[in-house]
Protein backbone atom coordinates (compact mmCIF):
# COMPACT_ATOMS: atom_id res chain seq x y z
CA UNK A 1 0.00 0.00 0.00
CA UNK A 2 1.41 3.43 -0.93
CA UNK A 3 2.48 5.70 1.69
CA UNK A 4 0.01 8.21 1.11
CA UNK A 5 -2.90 6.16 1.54
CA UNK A 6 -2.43 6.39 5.36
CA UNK A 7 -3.67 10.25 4.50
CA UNK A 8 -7.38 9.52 5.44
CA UNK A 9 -9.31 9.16 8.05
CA UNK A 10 -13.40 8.48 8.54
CA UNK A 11 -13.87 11.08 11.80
CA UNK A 12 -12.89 14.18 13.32
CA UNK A 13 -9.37 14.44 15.40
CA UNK A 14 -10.54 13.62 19.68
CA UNK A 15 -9.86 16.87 20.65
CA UNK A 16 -12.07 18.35 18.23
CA UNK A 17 -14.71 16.12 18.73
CA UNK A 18 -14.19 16.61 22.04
CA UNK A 19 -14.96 20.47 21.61
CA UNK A 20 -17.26 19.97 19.13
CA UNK A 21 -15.88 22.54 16.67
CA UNK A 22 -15.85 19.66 13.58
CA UNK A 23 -13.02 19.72 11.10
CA UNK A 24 -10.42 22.39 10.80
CA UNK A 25 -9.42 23.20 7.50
CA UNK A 26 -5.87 24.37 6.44
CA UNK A 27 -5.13 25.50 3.05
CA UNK A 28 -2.30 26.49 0.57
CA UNK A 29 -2.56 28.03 -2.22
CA UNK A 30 0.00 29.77 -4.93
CA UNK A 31 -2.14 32.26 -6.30
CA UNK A 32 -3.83 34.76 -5.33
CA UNK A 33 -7.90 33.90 -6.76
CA UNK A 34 -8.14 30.77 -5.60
CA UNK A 35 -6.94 32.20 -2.02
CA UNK A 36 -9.40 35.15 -2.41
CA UNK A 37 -12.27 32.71 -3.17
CA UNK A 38 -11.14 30.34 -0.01
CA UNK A 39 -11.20 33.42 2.38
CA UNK A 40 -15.08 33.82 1.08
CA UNK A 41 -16.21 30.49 0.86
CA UNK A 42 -14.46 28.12 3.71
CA UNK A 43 -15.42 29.99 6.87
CA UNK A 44 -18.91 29.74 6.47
CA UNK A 45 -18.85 25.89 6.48
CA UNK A 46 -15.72 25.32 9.15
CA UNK A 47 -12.63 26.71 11.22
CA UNK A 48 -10.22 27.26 8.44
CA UNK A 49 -6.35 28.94 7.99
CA UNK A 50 -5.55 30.04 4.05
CA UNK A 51 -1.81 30.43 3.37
CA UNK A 52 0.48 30.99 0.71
CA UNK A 53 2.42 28.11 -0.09
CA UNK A 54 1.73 25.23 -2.05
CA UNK A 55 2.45 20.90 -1.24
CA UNK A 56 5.65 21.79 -0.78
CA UNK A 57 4.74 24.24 1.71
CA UNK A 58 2.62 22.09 3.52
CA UNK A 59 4.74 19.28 4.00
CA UNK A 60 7.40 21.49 5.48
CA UNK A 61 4.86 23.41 7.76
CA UNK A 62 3.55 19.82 8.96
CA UNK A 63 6.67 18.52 9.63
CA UNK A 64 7.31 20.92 12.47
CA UNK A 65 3.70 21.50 13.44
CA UNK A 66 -0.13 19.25 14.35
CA UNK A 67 -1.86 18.61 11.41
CA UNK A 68 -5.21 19.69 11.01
CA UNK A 69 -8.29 17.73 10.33
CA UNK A 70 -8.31 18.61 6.57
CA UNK A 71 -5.90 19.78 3.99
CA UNK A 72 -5.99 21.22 1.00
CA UNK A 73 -2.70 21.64 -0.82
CA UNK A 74 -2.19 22.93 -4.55
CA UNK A 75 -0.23 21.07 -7.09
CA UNK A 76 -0.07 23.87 -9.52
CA UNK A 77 3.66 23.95 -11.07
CA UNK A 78 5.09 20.64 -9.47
CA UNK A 79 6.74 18.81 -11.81
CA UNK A 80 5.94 15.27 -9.67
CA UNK A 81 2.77 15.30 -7.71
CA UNK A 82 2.60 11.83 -6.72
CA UNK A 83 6.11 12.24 -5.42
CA UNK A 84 5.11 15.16 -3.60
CA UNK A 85 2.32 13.71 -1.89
CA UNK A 86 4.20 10.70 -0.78
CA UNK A 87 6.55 13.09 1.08
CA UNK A 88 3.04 15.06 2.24
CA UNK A 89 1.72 12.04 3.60
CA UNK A 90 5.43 10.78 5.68
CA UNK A 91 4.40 13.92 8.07
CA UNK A 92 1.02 14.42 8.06
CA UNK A 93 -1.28 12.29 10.73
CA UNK A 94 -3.33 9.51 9.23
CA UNK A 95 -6.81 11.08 9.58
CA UNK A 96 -6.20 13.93 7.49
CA UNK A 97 -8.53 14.36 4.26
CA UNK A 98 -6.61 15.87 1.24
CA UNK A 99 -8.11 17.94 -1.54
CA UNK A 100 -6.08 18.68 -4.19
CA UNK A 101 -6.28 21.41 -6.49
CA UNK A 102 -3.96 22.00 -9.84
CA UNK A 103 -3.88 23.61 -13.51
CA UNK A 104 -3.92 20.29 -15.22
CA UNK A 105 -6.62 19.29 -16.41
CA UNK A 106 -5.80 15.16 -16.53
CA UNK A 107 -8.05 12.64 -16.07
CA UNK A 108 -5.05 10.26 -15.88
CA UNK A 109 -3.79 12.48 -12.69
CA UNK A 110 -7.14 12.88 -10.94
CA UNK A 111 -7.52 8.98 -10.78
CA UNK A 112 -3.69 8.55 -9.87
CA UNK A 113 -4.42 11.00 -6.74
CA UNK A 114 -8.15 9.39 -6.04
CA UNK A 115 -6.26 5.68 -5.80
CA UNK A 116 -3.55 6.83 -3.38
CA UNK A 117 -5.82 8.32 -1.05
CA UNK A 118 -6.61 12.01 -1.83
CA UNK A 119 -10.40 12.65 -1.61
CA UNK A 120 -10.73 15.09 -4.36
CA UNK A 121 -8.99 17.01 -7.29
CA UNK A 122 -10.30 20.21 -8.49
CA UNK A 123 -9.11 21.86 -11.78
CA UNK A 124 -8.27 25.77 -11.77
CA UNK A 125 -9.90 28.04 -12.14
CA UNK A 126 -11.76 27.15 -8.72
CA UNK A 127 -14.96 28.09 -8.67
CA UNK A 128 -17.66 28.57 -5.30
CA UNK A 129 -20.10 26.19 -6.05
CA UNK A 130 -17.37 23.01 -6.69
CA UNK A 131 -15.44 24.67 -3.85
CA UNK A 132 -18.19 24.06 -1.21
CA UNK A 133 -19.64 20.71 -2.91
CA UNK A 134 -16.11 19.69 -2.26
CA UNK A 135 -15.43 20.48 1.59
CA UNK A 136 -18.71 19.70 2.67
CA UNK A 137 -18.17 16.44 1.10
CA UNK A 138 -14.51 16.14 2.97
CA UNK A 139 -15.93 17.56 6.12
CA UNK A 140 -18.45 15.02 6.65
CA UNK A 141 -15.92 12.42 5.47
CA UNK A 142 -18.63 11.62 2.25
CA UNK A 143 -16.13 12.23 -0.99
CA UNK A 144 -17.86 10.13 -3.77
CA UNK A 145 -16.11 6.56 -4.02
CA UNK A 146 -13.98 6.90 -1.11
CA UNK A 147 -12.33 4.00 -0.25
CA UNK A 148 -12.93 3.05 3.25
CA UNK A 149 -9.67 1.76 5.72
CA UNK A 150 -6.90 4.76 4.77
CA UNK A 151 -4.41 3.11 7.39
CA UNK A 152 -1.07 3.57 8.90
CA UNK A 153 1.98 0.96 8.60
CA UNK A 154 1.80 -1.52 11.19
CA UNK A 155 5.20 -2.76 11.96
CA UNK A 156 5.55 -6.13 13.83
CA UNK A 157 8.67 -6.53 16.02
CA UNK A 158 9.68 -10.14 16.94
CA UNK A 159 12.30 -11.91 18.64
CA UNK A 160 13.48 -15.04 17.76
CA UNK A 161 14.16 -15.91 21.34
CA UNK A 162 13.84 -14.18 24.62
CA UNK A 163 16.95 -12.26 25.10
CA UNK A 164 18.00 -10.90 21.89
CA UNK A 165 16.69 -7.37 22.56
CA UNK A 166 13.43 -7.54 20.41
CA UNK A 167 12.22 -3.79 23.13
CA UNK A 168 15.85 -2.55 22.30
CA UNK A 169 14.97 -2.62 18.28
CA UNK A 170 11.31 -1.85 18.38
CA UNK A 171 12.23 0.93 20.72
CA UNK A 172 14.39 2.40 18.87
CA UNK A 173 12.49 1.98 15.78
CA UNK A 174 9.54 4.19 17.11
CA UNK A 175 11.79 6.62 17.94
CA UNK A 176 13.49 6.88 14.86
CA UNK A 177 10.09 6.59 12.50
CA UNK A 178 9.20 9.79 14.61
CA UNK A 179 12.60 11.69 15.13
CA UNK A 180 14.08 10.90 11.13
CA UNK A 181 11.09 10.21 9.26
CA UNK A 182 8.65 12.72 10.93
CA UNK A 183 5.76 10.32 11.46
CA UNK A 184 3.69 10.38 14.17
CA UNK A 185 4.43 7.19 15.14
CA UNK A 186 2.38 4.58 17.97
CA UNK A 187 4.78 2.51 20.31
CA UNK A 188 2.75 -0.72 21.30
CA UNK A 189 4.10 -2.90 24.16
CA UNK A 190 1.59 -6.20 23.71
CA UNK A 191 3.14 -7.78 27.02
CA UNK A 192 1.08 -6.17 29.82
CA UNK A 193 2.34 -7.65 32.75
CA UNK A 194 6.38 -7.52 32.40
CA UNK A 195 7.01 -5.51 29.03
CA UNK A 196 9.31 -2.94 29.42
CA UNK A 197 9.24 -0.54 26.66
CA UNK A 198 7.66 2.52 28.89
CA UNK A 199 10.39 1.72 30.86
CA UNK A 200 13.19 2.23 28.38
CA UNK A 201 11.60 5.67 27.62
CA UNK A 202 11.14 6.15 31.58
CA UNK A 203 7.41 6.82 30.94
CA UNK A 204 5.01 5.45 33.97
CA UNK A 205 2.75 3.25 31.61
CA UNK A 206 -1.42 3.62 31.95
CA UNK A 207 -3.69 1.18 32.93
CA UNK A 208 -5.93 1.81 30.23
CA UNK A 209 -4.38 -0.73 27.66
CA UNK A 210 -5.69 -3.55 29.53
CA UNK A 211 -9.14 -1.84 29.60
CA UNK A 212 -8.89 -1.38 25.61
CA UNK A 213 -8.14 -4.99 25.00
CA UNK A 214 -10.86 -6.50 27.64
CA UNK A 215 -13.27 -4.55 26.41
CA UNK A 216 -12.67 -2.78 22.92
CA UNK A 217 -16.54 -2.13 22.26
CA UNK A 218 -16.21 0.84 24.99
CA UNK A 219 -12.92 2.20 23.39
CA UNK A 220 -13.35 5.19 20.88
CA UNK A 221 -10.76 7.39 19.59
CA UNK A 222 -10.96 9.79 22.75
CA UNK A 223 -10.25 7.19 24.70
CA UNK A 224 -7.38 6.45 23.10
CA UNK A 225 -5.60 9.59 22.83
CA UNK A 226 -6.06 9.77 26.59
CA UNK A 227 -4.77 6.24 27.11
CA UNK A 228 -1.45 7.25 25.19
CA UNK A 229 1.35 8.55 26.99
CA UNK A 230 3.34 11.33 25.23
CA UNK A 231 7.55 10.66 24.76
CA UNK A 232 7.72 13.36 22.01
CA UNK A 233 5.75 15.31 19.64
CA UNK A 234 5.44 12.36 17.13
CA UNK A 235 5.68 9.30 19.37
CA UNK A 236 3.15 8.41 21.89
CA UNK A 237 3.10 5.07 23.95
CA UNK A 238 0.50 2.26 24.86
CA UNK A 239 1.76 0.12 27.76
CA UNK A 240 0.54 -1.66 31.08
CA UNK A 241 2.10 -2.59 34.00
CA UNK A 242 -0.30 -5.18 35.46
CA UNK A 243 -0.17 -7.51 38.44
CA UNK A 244 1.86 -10.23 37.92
CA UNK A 245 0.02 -12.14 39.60
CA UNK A 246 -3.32 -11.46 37.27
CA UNK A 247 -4.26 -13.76 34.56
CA UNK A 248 -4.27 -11.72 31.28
CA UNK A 249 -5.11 -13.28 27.85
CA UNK A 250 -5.71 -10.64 25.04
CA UNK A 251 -7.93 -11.45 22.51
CA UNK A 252 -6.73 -11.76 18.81
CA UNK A 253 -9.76 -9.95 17.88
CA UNK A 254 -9.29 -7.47 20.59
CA UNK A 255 -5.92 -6.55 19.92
CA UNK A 256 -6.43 -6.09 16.07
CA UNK A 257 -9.39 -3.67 17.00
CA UNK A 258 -7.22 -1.59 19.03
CA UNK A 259 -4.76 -1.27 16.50
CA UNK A 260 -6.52 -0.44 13.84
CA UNK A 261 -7.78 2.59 15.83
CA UNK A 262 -4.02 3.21 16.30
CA UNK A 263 -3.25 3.28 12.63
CA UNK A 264 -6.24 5.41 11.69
CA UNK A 265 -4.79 8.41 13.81
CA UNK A 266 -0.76 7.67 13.30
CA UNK A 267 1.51 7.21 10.52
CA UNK A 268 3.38 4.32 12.14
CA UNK A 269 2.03 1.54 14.71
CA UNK A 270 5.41 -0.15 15.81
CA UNK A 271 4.18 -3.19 18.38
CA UNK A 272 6.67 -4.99 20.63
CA UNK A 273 5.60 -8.70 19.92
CA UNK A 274 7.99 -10.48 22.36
CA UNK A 275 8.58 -14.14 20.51
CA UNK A 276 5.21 -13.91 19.43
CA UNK A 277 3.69 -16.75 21.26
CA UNK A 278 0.50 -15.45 22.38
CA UNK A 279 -2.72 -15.29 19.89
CA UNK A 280 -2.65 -11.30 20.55
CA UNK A 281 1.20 -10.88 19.21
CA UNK A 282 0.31 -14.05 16.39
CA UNK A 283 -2.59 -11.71 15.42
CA UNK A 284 0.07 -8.65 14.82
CA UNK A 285 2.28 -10.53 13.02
CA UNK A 286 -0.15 -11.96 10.55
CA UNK A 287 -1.69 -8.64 10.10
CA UNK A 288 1.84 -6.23 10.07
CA UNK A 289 2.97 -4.63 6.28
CA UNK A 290 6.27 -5.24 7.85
CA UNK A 291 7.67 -7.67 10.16
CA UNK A 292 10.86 -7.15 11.60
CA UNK A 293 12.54 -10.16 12.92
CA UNK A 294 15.73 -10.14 15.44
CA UNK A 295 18.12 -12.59 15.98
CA UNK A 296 21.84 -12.76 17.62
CA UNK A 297 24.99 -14.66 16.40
CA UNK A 298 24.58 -16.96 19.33
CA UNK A 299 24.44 -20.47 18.39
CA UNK A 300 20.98 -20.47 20.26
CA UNK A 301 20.05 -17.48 18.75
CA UNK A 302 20.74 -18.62 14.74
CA UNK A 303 19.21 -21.77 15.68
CA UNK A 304 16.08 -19.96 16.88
CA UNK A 305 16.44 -17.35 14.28
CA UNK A 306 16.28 -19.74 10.85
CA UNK A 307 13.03 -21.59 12.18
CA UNK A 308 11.26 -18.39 12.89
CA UNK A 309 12.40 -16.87 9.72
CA UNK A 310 10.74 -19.54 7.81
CA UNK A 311 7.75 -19.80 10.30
CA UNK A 312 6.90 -16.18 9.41
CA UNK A 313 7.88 -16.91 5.29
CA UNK A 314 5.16 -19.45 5.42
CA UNK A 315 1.93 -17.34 7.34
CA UNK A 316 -0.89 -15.94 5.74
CA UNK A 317 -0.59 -12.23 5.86
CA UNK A 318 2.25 -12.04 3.12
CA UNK A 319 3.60 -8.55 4.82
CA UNK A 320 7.41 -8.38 3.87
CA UNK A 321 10.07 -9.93 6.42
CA UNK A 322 13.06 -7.60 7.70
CA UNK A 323 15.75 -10.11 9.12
CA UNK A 324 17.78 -7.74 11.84
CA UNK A 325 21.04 -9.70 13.49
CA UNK A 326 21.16 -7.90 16.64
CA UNK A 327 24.37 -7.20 18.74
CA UNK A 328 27.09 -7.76 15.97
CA UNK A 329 30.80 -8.24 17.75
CA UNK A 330 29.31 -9.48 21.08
CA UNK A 331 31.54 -11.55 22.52
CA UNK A 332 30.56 -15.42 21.87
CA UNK A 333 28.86 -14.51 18.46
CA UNK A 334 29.68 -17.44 15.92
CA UNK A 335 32.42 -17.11 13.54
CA UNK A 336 31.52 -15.26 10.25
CA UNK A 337 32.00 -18.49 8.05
CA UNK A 338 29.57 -20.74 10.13
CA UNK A 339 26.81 -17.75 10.82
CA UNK A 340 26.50 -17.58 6.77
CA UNK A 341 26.41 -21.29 6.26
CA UNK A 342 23.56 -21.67 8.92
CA UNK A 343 21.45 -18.15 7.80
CA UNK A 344 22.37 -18.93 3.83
CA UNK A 345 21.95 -15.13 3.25
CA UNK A 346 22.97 -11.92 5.01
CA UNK A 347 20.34 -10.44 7.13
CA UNK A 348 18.90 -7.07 5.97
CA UNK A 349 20.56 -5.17 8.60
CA UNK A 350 22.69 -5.70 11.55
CA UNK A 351 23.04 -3.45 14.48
CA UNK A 352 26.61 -3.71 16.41
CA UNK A 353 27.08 -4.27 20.18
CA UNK A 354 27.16 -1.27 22.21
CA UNK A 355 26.32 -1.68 25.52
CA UNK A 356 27.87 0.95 27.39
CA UNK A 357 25.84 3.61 25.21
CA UNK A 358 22.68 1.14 25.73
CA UNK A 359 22.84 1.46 29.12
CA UNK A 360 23.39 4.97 29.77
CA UNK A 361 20.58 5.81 27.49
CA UNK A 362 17.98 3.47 29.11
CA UNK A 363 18.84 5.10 32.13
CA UNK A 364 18.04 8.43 30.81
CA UNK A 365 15.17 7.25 29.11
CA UNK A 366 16.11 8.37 25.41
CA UNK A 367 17.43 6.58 22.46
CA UNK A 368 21.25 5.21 22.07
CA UNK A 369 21.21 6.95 18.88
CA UNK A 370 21.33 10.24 20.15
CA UNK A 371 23.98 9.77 21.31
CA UNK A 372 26.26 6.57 19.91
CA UNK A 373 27.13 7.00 16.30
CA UNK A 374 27.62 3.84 14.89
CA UNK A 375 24.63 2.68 16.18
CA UNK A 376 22.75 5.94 14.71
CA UNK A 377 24.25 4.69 11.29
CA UNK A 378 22.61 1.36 11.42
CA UNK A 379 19.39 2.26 12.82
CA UNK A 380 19.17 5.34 10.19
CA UNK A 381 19.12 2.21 7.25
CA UNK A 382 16.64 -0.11 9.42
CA UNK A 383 14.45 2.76 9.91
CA UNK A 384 14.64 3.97 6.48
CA UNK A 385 14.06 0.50 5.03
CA UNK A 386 10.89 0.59 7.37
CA UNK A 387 9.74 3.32 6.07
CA UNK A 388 10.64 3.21 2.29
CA UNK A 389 12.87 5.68 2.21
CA UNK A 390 16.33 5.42 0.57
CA UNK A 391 18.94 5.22 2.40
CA UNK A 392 23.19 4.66 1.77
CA UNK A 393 24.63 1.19 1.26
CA UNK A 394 27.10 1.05 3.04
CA UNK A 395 27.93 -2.80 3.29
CA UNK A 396 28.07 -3.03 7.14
CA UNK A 397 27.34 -6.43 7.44
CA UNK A 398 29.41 -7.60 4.23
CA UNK A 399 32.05 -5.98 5.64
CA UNK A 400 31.52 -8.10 9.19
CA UNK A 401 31.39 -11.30 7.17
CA UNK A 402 34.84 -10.42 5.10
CA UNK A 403 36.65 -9.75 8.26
């Protein structure tokens, strides 16, 4: 699914819901009629902002700022729109409706931006009776053939055995999807009782994840945004902390509603699946666009690694694998020769073994990244993978196995 079809959304943000104020409109335009005729026509039908600017404008503004309930962007004078509403959509929140408007007058252009999400296209010159037709439409989330289920990536993390620091990478992942690729990204820690991925980001977790998975009928999207606990502008985390001692077994069903109400409001879902032995984590896996599998160079750990890898080639979902060989140079890792006769194939990525840098930053509560750069280098290329973006070959782990 392209990027940009994460751009929509079927209901008004919480907070505005909350206030009852409906959708807020931000616009940009590059000339000065069709911003003329938006200062007449939008404020009558809902809270709006005009500026001067076009896609390119908006995706910068967004980058740095909370996007608004609808968009409309003009397209008037790029040379690749599609391109530019990819990068639109990499920093804009899921919910957001998109109206387009442009000078060409191409069928082949308006179905283009109808398939990847965008709820209408309107030719210049604008004119007030199409103009309102179109955000009343957008407003009350009714656009003629829109497709229903405009969700964000949902990124599965897995370990292929306890130990192998599955919360390190998923972690570190969220951080990065929403610190380098500008996406407000969802952290999900699926293990209520001992996960510890609030506790990397030394966040006190909410009990309200346990509430949303035993009874997801009474969730709604203001519940949610409540139950989330803010570690940056663009990353927000659902965790428990439950008694040990309580019996907890999430439904497959429940866990799948919650998030997909995750990925209709955020760019990114990243979900800490443990070894994926439960039918909650089995659920995420078979329903993730991305799985990301980690492994070590422990005997144990390749052993454990191979069976898993095909265990996940063979499921149902078809989502793409992501192999990730965790720890590279720990001491007691197998010997280059032997780890690529037993994998057959170099893992996607590796990520090398720095555990003083590890430390200090989980004690801080921030990301290694920040502040190790070697391991900033390899999870700039995970990340980027995850996110389809480009990124530099740099032949890390060829380099490892040559050695």
């Amino acid at each position: 699914m392209s990027l940009l079809a994460t751009l929509l959304g079927d209901a008004p943000s919480p907070a505005d819901a909350a206030r009852g104020t409906g959708p807020r409109l931000l616009a940009y335009v590059a000339d000065a009629a069709s911003a003329a005729l938006l200062t007449r026509t939008a404020p009558s039908l809902l809270p709006c902002e005009v500026r001067t600017g076009d896609i390119r404008s908006a995706a910068r503004d967004l980058e740095r700022q909370r996007s608004p309930d609808l968009l409309l962007v003009d397209l008037s004078g790029v040379a690749d729109p599609l391109a530019a509403m990819e990068a639109l959509a990499g920093v804009c929140d899921p919910s957001v409706r998109v109206i387009a408007v442009g000078d060409s007058n191409d069928i082949g252009l308006y179905r283009d931006l109808r398939r990847i999400g965008v709820t209408d296209y309107l030719f210049k010159p604008l004119s007030r009776d199409l103009l309102e037709s179109a955000l009343r439409a957008a407003g009350a989330g009714t656009a003629a053939d829109e497709a229903p289920g405009r969700l964000g990536k949902l990124v599965a993390v897995i370990g292929a055995r306890g130990g192998v620091g599955t919360t390190t990478v998923a972690v570190h992942l969220g951080c990065w999807l929403a610190d380098g690729a500008r996406g407000r990204t969802a952290l999900v820690d699926l293990d209520l009782q001992n996960g510890t991925v609030a506790l990397a980001l030394n966040l006190r977790p909410e009990p309200a994840l346990r509430e949303a998975v035993e009874a997801p009928d009474r969730v709604d999207d203001v519940f949610m945004e409540r139950a989330m606990i803010a570690a940056s502008d663009r990353l927000s985390v659902l965790a428990a902390e439950e008694p040990v001692e309580d019996v907890i077994d999430i439904a497959p069903t429940a866990a799948l509603s919650v998030l997909n109400r995750l990925q209709a409001r955020h760019n990114y879902v990243v979900v800490d699946a443990g070894r994926a032995q439960g039918g909650a984590a089995r659920a995420a896996l078979e329903a993730a666009s991305i799985a990301v599998l980690v492994g070590d160079a422990s005997v144990a750990g390749l052993r454990d690694l191979v069976r898993l890898r095909a265990a996940i080639a063979r499921r149902s979902g078809g989502g793409r694998l992501v192999t990730v060989l965790n720890r590279r140079g720990a001491p007691g890792e197998l010997p280059a020769a032997d780890l690529m006769r037993t994998l057959g194939e170099p893992p996607e990525h590796a990520l090398p073994y720095r555990p003083v840098p590890l430390a200090v930053a989980a004690g801080v509560g921030e990301p290694a990244f920040r502040h190790c750069r070697r391991f900033r280098e390899a999870m700039e290329r995970l990340g980027a993978d995850v996110a389809g973006q480009p990124a530099a070959q740099d032949g890390l782990f060829r380099r490892w196995v040559r050695r």
